[in-house]
N, C-alpha and C. Protein backbone atom coordinates (compact mmCIF):
# COMPACT_ATOMS: atom_id res chain seq x y z
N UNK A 1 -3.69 -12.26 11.32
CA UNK A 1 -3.32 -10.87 11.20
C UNK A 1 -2.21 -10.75 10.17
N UNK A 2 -1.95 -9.83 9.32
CA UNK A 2 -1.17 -9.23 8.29
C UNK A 2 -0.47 -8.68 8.75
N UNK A 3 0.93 -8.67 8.57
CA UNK A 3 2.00 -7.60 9.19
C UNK A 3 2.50 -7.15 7.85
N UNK A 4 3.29 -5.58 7.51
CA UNK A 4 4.42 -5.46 6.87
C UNK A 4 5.64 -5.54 7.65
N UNK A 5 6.57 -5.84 7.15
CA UNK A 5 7.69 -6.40 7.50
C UNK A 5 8.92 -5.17 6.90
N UNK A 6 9.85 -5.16 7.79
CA UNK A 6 10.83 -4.39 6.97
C UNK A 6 12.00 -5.32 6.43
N UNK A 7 12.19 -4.49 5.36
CA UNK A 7 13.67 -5.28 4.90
C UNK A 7 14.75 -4.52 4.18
N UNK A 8 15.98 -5.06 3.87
CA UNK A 8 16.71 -4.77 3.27
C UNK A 8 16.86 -4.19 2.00
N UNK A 9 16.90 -3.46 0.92
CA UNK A 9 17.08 -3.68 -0.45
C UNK A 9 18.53 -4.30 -0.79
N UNK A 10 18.82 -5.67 -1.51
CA UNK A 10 19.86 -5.86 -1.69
C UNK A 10 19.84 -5.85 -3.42
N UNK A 11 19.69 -6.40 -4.16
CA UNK A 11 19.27 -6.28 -5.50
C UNK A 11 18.29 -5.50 -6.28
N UNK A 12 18.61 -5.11 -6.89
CA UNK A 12 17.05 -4.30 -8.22
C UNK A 12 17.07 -5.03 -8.88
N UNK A 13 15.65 -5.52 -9.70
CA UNK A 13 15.90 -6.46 -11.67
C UNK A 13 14.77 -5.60 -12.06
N UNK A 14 14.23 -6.36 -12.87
CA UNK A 14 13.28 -5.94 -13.58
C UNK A 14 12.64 -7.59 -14.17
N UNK A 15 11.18 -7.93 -13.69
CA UNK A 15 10.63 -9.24 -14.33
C UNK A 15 9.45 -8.59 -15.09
N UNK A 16 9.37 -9.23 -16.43
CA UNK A 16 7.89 -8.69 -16.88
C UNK A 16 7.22 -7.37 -16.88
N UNK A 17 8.41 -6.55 -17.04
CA UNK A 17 7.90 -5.28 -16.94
C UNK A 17 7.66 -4.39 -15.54
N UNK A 18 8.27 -5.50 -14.77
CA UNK A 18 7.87 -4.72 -13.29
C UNK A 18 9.03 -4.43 -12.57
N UNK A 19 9.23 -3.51 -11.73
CA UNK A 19 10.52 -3.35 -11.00
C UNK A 19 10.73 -4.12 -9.48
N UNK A 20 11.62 -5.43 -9.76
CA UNK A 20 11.34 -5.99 -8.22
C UNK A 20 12.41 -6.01 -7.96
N UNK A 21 12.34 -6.56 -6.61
CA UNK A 21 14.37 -6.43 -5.28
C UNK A 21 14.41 -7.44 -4.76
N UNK A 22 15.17 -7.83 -4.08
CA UNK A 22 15.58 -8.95 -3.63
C UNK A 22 16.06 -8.46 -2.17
N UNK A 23 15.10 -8.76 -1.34
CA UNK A 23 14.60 -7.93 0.07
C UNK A 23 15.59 -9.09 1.19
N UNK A 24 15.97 -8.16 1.88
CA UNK A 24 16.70 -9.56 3.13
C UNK A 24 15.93 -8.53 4.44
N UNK A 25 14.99 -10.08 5.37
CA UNK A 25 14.50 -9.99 6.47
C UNK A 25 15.01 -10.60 7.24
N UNK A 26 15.83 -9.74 8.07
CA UNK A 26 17.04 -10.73 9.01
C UNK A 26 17.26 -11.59 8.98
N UNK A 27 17.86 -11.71 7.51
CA UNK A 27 18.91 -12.59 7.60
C UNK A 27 17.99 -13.89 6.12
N UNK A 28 17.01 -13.50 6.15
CA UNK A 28 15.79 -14.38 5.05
C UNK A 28 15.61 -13.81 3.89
N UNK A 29 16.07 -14.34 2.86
CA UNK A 29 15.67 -13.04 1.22
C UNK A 29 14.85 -13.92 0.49
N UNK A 30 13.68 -12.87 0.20
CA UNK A 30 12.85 -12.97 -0.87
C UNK A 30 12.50 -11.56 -1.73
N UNK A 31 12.03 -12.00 -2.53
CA UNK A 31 11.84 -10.98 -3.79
C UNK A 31 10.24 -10.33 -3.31
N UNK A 32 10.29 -9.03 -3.72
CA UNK A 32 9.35 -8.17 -3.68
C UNK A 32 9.01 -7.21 -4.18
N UNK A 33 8.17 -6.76 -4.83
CA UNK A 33 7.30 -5.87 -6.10
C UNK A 33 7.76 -4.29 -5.64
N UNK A 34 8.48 -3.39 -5.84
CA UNK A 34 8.68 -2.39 -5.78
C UNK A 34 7.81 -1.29 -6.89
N UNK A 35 6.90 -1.58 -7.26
CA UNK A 35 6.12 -0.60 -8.21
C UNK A 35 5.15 0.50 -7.44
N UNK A 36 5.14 0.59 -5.68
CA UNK A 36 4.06 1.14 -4.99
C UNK A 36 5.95 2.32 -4.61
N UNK A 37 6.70 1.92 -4.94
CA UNK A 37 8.04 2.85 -3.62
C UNK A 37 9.01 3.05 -5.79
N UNK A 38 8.66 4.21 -6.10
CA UNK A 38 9.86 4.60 -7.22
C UNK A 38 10.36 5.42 -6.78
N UNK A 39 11.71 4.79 -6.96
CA UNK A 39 13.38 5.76 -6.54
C UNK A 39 13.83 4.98 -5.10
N UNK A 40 13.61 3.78 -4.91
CA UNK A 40 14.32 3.03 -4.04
C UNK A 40 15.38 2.36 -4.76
N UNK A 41 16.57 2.67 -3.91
CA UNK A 41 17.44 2.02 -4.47
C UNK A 41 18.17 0.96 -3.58
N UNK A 42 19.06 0.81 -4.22
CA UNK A 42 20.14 -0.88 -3.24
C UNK A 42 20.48 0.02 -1.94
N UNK A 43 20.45 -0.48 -1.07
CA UNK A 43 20.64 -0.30 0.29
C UNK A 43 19.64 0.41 0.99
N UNK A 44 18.50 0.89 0.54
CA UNK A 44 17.23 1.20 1.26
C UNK A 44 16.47 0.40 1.91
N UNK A 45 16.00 0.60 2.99
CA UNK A 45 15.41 0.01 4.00
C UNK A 45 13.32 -0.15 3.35
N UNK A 46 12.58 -1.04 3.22
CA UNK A 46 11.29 -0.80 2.72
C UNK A 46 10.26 -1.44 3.79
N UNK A 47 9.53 -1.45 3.87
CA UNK A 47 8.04 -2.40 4.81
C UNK A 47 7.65 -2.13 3.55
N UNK A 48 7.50 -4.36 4.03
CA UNK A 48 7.01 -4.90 2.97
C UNK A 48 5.46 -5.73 3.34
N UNK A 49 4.81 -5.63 2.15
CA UNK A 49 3.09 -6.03 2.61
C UNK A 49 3.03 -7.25 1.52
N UNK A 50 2.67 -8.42 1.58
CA UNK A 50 2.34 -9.36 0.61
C UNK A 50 2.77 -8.83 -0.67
N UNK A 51 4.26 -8.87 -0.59
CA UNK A 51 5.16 -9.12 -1.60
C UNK A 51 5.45 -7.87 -2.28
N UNK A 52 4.45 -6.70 -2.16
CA UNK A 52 4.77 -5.60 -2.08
C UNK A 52 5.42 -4.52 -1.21
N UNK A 53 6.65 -3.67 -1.53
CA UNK A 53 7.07 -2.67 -0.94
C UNK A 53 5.93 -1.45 -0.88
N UNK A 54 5.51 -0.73 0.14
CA UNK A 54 5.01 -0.02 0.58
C UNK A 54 4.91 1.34 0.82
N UNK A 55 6.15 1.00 1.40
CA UNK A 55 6.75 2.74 2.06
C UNK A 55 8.19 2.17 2.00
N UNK A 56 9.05 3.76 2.04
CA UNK A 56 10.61 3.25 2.37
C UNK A 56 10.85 3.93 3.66
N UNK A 57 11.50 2.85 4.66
CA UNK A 57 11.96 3.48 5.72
C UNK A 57 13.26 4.36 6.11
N UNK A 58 13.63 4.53 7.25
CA UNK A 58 15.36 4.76 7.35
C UNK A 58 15.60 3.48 8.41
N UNK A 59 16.79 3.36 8.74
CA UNK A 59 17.92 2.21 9.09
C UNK A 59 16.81 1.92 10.77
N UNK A 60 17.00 3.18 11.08
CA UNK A 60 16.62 2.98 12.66
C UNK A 60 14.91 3.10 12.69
N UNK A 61 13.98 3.60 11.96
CA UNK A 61 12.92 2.62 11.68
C UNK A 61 13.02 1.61 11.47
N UNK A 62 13.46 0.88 10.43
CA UNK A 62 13.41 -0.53 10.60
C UNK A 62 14.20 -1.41 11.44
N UNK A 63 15.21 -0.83 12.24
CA UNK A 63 15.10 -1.33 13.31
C UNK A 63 14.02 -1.57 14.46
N UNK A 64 13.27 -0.15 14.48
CA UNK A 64 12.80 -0.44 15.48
C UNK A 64 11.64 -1.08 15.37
N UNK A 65 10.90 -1.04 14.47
CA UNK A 65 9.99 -2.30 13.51
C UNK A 65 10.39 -3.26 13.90
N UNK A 66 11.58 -3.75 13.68
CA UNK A 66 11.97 -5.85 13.91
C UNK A 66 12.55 -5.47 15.19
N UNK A 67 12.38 -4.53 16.30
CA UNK A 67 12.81 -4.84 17.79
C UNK A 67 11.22 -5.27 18.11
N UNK A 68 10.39 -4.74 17.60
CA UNK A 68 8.97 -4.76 18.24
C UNK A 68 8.19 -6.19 18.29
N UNK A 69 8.83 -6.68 16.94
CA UNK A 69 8.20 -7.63 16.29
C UNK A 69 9.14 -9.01 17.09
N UNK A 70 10.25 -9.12 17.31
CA UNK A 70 10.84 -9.52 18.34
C UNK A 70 10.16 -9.67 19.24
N UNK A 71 9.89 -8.86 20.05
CA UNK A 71 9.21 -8.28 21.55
C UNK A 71 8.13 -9.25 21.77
N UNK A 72 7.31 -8.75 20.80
CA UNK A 72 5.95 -9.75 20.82
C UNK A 72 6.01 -10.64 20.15
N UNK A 73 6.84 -11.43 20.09
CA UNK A 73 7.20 -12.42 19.88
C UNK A 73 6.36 -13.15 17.79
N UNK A 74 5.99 -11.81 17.11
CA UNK A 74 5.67 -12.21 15.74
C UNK A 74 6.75 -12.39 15.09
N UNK A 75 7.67 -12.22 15.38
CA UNK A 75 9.14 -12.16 14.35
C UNK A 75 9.17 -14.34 14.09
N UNK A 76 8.55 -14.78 15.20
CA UNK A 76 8.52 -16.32 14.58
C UNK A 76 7.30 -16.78 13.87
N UNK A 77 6.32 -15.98 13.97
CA UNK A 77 5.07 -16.49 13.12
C UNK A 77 5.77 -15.93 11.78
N UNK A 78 6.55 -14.52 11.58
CA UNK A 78 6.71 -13.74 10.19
C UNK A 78 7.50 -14.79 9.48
N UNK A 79 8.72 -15.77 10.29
CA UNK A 79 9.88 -16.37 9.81
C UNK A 79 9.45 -17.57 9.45
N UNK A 80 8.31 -18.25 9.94
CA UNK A 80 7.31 -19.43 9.51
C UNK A 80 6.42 -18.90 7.80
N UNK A 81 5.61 -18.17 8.09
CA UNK A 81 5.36 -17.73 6.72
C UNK A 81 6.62 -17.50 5.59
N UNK A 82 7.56 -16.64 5.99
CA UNK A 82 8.58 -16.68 4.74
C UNK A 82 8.79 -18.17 3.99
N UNK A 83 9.13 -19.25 5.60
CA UNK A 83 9.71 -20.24 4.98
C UNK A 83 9.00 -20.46 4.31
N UNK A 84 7.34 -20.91 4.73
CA UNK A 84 6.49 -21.22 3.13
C UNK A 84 5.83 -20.46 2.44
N UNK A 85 6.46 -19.10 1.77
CA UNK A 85 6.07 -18.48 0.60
C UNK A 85 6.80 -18.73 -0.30
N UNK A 86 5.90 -18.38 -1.25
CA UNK A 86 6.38 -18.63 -2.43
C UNK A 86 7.60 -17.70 -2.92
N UNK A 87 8.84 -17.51 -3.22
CA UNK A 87 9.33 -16.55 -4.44
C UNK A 87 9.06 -16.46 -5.35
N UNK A 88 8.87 -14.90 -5.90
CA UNK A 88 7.97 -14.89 -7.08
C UNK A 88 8.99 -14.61 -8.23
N UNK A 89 10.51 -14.75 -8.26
CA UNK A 89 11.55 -14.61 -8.58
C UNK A 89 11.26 -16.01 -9.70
C-alpha cells in the first residue's frame, strides 16, 4: 500500500529547473518535488506522495495525519522505506 505522508517544509532550492524542499517527517528529511503545490513556502506543512508534494496542509492536519499513522502502527513501515529511499537531492 502507498501512503502520503505529511511533512515539514524546511528549505526551498531549485534542481534542474524544478522547485524542490527539503521536507522533515518527524524528525527524517528528505527532499521532495514541489511542482504539483505553487506558493508553498518554508514552514508549510505538505502530504507527500513518492517524492512529490501533493496538497498543502495546516499544522493540525498534519498532525492528525502522523497521530493516525502512529495508531496503526504504519508510521514504522513509512520510517523503514525513508531509510531506504533514495534522495533525489
Amino acid at each position: 500500500m502507498c501512503l502520503a505522508i505529511p511533512g515539514l517544509v524546511e528549505e526551498i532550492f531549485h534542481k534542474e529547473g524544478l522547485t524542490m524542499a527539503k521536507i522533515n517527517f518527524a524528525g527524517m528529511r528528505r527532499s521532495a518535488c514541489l511542482e504539483y503545490v505553487p506558493g508553498v513556502k518554508t514552514g508549510d506543512y505538505v502530504l507527500v506522495h513518492v517524492g512529490f508534494a501533493i496538497s498543502v496542509l495546516d499544522q493540525e492536519e498534519a498532525q492528525r495525519s502522523l497521530d493516525l499513522l502512529k495508531q496503526t502502527g504504519e508510521v514504522n513501515s513509512f520510517k523503514n522505506e525513508l531509510d531506504n529511499a533514495r534522495d533525489y537531492t
